[in-house]
PDB file of N, CA and C in Angstrom:
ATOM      1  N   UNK A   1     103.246 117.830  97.809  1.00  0.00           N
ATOM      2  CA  UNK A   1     102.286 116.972  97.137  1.00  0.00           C
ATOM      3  C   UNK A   1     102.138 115.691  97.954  1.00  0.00           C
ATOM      4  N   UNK A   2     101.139 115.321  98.364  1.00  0.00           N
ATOM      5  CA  UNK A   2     100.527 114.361  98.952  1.00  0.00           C
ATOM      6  C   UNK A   2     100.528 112.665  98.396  1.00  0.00           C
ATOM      7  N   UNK A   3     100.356 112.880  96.822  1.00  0.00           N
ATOM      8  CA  UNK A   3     100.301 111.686  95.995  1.00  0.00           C
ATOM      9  C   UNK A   3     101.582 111.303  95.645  1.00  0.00           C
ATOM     10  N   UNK A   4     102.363 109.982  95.824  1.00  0.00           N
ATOM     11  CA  UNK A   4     103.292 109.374  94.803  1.00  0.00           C
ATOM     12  C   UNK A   4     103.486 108.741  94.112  1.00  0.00           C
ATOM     13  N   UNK A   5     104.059 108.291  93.228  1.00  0.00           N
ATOM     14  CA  UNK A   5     104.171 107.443  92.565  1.00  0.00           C
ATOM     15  C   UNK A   5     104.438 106.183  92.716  1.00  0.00           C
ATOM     16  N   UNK A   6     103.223 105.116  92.716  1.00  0.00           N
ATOM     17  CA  UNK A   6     103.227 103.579  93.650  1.00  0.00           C
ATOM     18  C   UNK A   6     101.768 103.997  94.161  1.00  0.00           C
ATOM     19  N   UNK A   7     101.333 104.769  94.511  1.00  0.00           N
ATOM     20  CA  UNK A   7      99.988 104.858  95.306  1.00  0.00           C
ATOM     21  C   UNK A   7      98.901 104.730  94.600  1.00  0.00           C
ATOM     22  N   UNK A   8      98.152 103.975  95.028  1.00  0.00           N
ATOM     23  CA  UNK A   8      96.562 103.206  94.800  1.00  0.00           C
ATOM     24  C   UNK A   8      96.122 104.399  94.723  1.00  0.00           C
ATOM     25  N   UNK A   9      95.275 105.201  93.518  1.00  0.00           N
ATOM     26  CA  UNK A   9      93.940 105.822  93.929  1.00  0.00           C
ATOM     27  C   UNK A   9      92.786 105.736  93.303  1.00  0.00           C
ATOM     28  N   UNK A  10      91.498 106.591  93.529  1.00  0.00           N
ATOM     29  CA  UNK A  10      90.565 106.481  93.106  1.00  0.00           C
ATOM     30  C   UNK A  10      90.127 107.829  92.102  1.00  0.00           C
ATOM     31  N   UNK A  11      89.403 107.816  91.435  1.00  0.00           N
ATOM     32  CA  UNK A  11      89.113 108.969  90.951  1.00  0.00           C
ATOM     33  C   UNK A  11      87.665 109.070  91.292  1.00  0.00           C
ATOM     34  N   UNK A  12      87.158 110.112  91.675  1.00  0.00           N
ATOM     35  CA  UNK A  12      85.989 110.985  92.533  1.00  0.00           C
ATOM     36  C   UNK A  12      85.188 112.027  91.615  1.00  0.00           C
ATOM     37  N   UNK A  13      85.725 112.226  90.516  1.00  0.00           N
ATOM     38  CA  UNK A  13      85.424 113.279  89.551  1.00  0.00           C
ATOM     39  C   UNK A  13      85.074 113.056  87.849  1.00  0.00           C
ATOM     40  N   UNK A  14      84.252 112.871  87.242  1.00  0.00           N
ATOM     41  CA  UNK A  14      84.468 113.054  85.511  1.00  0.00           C
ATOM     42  C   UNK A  14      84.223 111.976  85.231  1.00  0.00           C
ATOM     43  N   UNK A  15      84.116 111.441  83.846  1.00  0.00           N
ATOM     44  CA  UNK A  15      84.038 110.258  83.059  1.00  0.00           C
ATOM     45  C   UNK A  15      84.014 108.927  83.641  1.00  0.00           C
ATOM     46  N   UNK A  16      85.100 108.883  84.678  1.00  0.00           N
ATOM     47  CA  UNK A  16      85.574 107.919  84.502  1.00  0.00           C
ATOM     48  C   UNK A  16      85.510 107.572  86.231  1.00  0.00           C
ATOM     49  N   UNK A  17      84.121 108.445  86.809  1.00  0.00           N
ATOM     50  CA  UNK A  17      84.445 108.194  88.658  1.00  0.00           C
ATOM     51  C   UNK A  17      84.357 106.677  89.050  1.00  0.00           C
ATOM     52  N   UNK A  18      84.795 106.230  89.828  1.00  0.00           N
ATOM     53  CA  UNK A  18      84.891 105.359  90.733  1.00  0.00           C
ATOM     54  C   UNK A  18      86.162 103.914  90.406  1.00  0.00           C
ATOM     55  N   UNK A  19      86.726 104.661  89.094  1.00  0.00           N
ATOM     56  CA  UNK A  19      87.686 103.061  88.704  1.00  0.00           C
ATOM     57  C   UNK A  19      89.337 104.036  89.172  1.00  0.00           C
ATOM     58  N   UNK A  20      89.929 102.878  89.890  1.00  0.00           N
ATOM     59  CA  UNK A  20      91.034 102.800  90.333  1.00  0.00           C
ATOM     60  C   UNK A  20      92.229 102.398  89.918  1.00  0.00           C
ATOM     61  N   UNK A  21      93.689 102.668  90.603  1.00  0.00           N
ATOM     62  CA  UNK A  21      94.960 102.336  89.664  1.00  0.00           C
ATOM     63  C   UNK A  21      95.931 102.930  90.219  1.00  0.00           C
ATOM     64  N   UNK A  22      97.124 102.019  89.972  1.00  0.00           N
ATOM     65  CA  UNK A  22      97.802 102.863  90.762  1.00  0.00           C
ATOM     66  C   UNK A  22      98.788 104.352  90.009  1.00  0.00           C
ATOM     67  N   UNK A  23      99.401 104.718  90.725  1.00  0.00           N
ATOM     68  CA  UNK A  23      99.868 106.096  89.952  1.00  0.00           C
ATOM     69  C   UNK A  23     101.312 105.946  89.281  1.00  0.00           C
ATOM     70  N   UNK A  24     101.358 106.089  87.781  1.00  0.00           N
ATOM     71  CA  UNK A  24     102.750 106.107  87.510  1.00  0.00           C
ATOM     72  C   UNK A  24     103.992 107.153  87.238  1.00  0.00           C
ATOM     73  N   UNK A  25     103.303 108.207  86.895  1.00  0.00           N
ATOM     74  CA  UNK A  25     104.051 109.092  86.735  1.00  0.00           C
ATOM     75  C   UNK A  25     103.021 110.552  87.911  1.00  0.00           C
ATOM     76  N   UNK A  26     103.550 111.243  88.129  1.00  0.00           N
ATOM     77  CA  UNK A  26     103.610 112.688  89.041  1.00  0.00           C
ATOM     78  C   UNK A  26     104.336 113.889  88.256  1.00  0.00           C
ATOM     79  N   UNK A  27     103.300 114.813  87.345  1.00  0.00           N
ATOM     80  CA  UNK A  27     103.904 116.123  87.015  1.00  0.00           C
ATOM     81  C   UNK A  27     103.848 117.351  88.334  1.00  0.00           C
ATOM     82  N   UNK A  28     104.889 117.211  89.356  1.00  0.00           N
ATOM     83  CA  UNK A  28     104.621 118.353  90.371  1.00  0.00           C
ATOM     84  C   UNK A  28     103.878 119.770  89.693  1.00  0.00           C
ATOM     85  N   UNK A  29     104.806 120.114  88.412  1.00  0.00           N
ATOM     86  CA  UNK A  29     104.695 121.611  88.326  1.00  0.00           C
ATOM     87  C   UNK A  29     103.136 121.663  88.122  1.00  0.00           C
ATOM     88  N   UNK A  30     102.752 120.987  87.017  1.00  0.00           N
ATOM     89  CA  UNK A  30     101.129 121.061  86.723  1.00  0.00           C
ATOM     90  C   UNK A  30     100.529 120.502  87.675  1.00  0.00           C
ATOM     91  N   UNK A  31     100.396 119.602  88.903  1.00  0.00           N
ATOM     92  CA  UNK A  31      99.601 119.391  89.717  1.00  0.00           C
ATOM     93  C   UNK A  31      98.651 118.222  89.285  1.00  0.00           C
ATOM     94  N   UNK A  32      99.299 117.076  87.828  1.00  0.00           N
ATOM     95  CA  UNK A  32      98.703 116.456  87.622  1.00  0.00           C
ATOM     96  C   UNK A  32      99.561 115.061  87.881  1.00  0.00           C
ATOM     97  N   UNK A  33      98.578 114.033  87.524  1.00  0.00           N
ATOM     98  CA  UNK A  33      99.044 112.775  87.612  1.00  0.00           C
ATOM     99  C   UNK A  33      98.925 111.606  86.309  1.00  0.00           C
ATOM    100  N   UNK A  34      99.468 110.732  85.880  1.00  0.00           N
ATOM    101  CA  UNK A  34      98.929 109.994  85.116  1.00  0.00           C
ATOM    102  C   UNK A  34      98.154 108.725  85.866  1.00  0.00           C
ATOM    103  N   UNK A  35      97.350 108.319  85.782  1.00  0.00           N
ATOM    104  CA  UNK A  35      97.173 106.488  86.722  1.00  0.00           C
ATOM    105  C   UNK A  35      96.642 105.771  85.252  1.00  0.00           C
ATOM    106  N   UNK A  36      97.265 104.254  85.650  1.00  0.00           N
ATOM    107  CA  UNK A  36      97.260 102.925  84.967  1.00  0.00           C
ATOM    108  C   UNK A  36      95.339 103.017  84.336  1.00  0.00           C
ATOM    109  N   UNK A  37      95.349 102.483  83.184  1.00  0.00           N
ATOM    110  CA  UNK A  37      93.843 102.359  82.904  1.00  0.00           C
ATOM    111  C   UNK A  37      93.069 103.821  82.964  1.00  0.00           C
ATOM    112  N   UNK A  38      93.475 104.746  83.268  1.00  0.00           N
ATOM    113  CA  UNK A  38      92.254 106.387  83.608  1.00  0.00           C
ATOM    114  C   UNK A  38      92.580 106.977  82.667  1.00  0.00           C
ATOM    115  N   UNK A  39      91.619 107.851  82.087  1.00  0.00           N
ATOM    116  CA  UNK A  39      91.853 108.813  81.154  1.00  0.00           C
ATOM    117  C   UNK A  39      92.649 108.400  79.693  1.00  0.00           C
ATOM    118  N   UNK A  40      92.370 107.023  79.399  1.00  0.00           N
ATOM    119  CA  UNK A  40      92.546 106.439  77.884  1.00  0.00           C
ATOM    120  C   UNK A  40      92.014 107.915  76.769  1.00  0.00           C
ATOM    121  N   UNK A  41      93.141 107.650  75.789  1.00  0.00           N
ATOM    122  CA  UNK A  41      92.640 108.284  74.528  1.00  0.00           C
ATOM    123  C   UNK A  41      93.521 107.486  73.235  1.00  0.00           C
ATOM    124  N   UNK A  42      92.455 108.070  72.384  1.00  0.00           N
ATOM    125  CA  UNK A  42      93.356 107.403  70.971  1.00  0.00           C
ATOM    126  C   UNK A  42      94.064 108.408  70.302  1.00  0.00           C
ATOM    127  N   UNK A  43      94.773 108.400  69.647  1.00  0.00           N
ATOM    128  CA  UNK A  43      95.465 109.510  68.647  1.00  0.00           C
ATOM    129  C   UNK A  43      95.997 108.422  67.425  1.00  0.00           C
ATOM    130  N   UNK A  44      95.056 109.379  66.103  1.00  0.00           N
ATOM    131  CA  UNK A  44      95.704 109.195  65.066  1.00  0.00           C
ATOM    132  C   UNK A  44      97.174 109.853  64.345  1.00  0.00           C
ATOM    133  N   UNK A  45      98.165 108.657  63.507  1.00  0.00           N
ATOM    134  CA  UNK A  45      99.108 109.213  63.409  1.00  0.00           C
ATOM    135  C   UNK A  45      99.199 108.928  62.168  1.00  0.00           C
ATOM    136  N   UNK A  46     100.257 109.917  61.228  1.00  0.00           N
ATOM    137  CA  UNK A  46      99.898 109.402  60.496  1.00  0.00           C
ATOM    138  C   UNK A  46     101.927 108.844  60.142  1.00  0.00           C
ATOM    139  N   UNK A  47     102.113 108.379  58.987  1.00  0.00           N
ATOM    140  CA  UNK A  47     103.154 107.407  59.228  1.00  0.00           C
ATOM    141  C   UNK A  47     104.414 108.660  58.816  1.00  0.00           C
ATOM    142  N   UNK A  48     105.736 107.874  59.850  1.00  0.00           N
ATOM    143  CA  UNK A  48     106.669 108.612  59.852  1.00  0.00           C
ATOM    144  C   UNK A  48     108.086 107.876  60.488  1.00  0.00           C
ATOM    145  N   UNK A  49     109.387 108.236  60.205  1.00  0.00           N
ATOM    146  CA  UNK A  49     110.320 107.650  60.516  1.00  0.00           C
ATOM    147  C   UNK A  49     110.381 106.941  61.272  1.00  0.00           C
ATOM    148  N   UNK A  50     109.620 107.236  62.925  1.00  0.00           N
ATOM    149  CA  UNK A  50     109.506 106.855  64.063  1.00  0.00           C
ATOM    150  C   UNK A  50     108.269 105.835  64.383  1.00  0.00           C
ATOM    151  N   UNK A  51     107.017 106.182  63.003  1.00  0.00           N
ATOM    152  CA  UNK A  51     105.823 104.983  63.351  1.00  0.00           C
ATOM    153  C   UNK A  51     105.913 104.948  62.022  1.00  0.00           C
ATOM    154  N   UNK A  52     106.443 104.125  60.918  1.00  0.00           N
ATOM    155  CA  UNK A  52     106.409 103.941  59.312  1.00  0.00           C
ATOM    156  C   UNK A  52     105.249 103.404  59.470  1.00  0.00           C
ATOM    157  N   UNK A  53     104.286 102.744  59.728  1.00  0.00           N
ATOM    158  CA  UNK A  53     102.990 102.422  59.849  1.00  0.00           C
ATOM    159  C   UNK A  53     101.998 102.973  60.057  1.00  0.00           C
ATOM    160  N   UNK A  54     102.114 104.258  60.871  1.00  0.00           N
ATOM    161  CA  UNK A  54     101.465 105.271  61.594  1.00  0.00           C
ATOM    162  C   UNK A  54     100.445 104.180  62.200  1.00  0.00           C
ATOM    163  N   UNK A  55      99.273 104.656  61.726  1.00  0.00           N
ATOM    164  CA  UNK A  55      98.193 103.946  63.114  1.00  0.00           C
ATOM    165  C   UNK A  55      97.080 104.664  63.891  1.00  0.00           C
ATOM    166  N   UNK A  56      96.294 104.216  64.529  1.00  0.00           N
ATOM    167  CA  UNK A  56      96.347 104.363  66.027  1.00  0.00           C
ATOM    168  C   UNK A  56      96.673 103.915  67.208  1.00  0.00           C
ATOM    169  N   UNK A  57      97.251 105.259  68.132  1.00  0.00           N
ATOM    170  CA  UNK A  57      97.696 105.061  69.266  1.00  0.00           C
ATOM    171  C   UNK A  57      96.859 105.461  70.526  1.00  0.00           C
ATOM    172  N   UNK A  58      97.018 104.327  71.454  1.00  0.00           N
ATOM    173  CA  UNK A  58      96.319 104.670  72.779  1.00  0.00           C
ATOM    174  C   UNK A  58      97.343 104.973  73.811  1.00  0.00           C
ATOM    175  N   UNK A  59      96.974 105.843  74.567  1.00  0.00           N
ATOM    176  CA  UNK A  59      97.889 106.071  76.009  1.00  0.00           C
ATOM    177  C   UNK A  59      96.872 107.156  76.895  1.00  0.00           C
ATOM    178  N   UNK A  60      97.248 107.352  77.962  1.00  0.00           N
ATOM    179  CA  UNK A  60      96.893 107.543  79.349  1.00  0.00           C
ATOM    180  C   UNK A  60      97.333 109.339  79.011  1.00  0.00           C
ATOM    181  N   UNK A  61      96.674 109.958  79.475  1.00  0.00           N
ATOM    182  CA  UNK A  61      96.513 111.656  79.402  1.00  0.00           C
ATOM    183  C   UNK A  61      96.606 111.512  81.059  1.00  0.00           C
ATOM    184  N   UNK A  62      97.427 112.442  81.784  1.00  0.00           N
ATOM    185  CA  UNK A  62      97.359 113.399  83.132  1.00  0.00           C
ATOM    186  C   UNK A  62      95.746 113.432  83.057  1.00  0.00           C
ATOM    187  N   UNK A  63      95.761 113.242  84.375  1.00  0.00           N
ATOM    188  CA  UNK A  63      94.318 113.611  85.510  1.00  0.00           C
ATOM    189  C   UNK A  63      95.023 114.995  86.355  1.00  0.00           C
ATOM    190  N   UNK A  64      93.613 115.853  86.991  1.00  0.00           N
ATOM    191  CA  UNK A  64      94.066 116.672  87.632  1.00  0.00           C
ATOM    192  C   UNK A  64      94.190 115.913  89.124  1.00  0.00           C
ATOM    193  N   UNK A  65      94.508 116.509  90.229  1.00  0.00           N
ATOM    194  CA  UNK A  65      95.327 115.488  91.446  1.00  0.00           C
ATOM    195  C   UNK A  65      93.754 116.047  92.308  1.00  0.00           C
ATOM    196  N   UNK A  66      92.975 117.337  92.175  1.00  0.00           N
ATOM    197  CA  UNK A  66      91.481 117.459  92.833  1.00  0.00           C
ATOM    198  C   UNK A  66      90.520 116.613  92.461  1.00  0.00           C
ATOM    199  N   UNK A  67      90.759 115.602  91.093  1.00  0.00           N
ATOM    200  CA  UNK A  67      90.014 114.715  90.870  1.00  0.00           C
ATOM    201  C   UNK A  67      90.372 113.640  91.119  1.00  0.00           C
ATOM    202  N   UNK A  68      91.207 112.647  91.946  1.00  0.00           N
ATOM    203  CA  UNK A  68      91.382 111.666  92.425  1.00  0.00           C
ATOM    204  C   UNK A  68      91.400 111.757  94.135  1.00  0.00           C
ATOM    205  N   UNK A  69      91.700 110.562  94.760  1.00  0.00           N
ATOM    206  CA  UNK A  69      91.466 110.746  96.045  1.00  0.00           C
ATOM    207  C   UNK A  69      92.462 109.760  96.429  1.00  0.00           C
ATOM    208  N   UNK A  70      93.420 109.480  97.403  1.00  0.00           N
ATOM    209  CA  UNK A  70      94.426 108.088  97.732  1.00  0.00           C
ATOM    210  C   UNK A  70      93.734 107.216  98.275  1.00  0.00           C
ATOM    211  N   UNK A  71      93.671 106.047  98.412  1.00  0.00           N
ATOM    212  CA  UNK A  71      93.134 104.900  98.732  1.00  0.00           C
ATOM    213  C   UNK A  71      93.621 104.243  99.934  1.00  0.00           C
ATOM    214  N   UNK A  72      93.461 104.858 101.246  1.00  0.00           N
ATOM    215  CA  UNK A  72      94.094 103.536 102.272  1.00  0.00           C
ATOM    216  C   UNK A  72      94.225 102.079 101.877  1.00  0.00           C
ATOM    217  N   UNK A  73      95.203 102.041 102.394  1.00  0.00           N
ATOM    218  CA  UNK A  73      95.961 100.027 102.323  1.00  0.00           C
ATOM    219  C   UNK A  73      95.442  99.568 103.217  1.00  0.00           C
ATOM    220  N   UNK A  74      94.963 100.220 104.696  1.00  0.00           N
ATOM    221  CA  UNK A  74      94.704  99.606 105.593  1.00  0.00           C
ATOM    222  C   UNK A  74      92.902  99.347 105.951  1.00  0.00           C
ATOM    223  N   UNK A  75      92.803 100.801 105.426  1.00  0.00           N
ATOM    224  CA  UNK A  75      91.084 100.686 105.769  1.00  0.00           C
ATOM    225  C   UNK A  75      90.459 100.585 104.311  1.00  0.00           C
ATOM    226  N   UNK A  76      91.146 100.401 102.991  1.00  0.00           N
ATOM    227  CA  UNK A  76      90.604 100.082 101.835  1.00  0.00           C
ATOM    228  C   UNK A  76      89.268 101.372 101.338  1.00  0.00           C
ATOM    229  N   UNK A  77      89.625 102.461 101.841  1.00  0.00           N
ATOM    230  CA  UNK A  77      88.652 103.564 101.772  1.00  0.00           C
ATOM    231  C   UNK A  77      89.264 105.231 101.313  1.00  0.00           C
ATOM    232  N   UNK A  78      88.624 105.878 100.473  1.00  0.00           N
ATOM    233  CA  UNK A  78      89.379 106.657  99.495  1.00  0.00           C
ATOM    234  C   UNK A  78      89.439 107.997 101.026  1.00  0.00           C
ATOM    235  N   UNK A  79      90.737 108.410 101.337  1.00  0.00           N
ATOM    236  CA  UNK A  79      90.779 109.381 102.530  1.00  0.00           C
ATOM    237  C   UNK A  79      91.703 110.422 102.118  1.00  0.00           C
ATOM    238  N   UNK A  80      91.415 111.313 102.853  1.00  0.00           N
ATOM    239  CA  UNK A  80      92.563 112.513 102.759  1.00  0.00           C
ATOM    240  C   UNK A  80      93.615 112.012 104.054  1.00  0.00           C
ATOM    241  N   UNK A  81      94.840 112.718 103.329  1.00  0.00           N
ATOM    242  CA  UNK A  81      96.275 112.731 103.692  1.00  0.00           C
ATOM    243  C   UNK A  81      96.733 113.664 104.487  1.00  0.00           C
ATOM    244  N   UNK A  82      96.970 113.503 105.944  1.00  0.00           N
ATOM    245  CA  UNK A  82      97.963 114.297 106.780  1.00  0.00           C
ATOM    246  C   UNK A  82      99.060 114.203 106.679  1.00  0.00           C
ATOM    247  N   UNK A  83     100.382 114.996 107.196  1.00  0.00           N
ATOM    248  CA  UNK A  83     101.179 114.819 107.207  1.00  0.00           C
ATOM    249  C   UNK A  83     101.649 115.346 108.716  1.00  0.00           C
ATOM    250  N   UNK A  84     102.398 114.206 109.469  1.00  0.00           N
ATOM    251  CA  UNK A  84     103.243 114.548 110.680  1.00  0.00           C
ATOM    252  C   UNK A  84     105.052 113.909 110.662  1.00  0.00           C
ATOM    253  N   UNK A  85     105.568 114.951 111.199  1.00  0.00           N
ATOM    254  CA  UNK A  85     106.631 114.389 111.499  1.00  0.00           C
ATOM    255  C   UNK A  85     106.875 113.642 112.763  1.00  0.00           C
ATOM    256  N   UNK A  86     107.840 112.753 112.777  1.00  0.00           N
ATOM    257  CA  UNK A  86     108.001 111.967 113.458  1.00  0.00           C
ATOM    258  C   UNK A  86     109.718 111.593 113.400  1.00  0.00           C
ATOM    259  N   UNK A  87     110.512 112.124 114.653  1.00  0.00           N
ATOM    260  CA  UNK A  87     112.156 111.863 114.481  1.00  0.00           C
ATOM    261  C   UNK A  87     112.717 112.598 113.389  1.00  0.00           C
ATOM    262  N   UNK A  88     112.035 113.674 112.959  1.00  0.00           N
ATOM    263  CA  UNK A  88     112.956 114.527 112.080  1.00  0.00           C
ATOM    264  C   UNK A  88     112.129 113.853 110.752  1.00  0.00           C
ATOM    265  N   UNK A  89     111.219 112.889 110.270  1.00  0.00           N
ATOM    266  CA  UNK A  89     110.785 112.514 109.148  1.00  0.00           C
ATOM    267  C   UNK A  89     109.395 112.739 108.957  1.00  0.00           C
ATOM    268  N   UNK A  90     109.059 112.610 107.176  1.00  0.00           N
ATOM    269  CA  UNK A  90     107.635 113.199 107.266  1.00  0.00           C
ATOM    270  C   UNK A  90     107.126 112.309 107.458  1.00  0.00           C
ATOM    271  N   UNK A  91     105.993 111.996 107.948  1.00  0.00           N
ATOM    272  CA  UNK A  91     104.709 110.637 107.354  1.00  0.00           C
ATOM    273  C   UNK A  91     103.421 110.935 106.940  1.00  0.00           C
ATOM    274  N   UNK A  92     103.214 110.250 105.693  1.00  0.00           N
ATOM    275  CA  UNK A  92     101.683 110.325 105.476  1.00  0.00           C
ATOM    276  C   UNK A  92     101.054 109.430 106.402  1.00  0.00           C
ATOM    277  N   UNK A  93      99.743 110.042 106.863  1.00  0.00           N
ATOM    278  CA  UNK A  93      98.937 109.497 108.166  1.00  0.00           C
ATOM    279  C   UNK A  93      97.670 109.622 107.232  1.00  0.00           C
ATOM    280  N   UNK A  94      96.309 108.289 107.406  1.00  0.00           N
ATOM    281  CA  UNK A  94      95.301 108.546 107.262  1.00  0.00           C
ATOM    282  C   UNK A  94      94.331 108.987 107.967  1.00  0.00           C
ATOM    283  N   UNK A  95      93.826 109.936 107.592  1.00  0.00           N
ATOM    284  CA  UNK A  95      92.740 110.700 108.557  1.00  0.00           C
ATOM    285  C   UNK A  95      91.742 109.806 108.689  1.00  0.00           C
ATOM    286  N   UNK A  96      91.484 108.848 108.592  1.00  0.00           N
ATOM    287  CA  UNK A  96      90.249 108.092 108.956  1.00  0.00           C
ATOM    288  C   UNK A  96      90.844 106.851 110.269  1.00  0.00           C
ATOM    289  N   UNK A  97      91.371 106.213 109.644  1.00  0.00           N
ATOM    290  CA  UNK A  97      91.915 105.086 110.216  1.00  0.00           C
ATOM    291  C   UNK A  97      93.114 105.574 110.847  1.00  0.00           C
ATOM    292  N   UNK A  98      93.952 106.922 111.214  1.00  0.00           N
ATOM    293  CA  UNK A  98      95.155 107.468 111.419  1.00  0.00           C
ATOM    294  C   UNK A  98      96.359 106.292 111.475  1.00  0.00           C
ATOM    295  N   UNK A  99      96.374 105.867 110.223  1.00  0.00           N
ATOM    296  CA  UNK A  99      97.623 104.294 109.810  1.00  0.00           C
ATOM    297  C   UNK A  99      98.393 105.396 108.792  1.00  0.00           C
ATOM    298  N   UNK A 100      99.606 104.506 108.994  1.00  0.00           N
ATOM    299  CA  UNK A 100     100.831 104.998 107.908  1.00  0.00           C
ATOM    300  C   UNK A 100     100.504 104.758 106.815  1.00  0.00           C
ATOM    301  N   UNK A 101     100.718 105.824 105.991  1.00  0.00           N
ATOM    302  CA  UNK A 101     100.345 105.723 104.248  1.00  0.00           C
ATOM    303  C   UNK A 101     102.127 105.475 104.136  1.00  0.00           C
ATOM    304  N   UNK A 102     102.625 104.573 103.313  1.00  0.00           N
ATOM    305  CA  UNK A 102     104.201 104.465 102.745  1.00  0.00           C
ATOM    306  C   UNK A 102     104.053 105.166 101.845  1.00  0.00           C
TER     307      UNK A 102
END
């Protein structure tokens, strides 16, 4: 997987194209991601040991990882991710600007 957790991206796809954030959580197995601010929803609850108030609640739903794109640091432009080794280690490289993705 190309994306980690700390990385700026963009989303390219659905509702919500062109707003950015960085990534906080990474489900490898499903191939999804959560990012800061994307994919808001509400859920009603209704009250219980854990919310005696119940309510509504907002939080962040997984994006799929074909609908976002990583964001170079250096060239500030949404690019795909190479990967080369270098001394036995991997590096993400940007294909545009070919700069180190951390």
């Amino acid at each position: 997987m190309k994306i980690k957790k700390g990385d700026n991206v963009i989303v390219i796809s659905g509702k919500q194209k062109g707003t950015t954030g960085p990534v906080t959580k990474v489900f490898v197995e499903d191939m999804k991601v959560i990012v800061t601010g994307v994919n808001k929803v509400k859920k009603h609850v209704k009250p219980s040991k854990e919310q005696p108030e119940g309510g509504i609640l907002e939080f962040e739903k997984p994006i799929k990882l074909g609908n976002i794109m990583l964001v170079c640091e250096s060239c500030k432009k949404p690019v795909k991710v190479a990967i080369r080794r270098e001394n036995g280690k991997k590096l993400r490289i940007c294909k545009k600007c070919e700069a180190v993705i951390k």
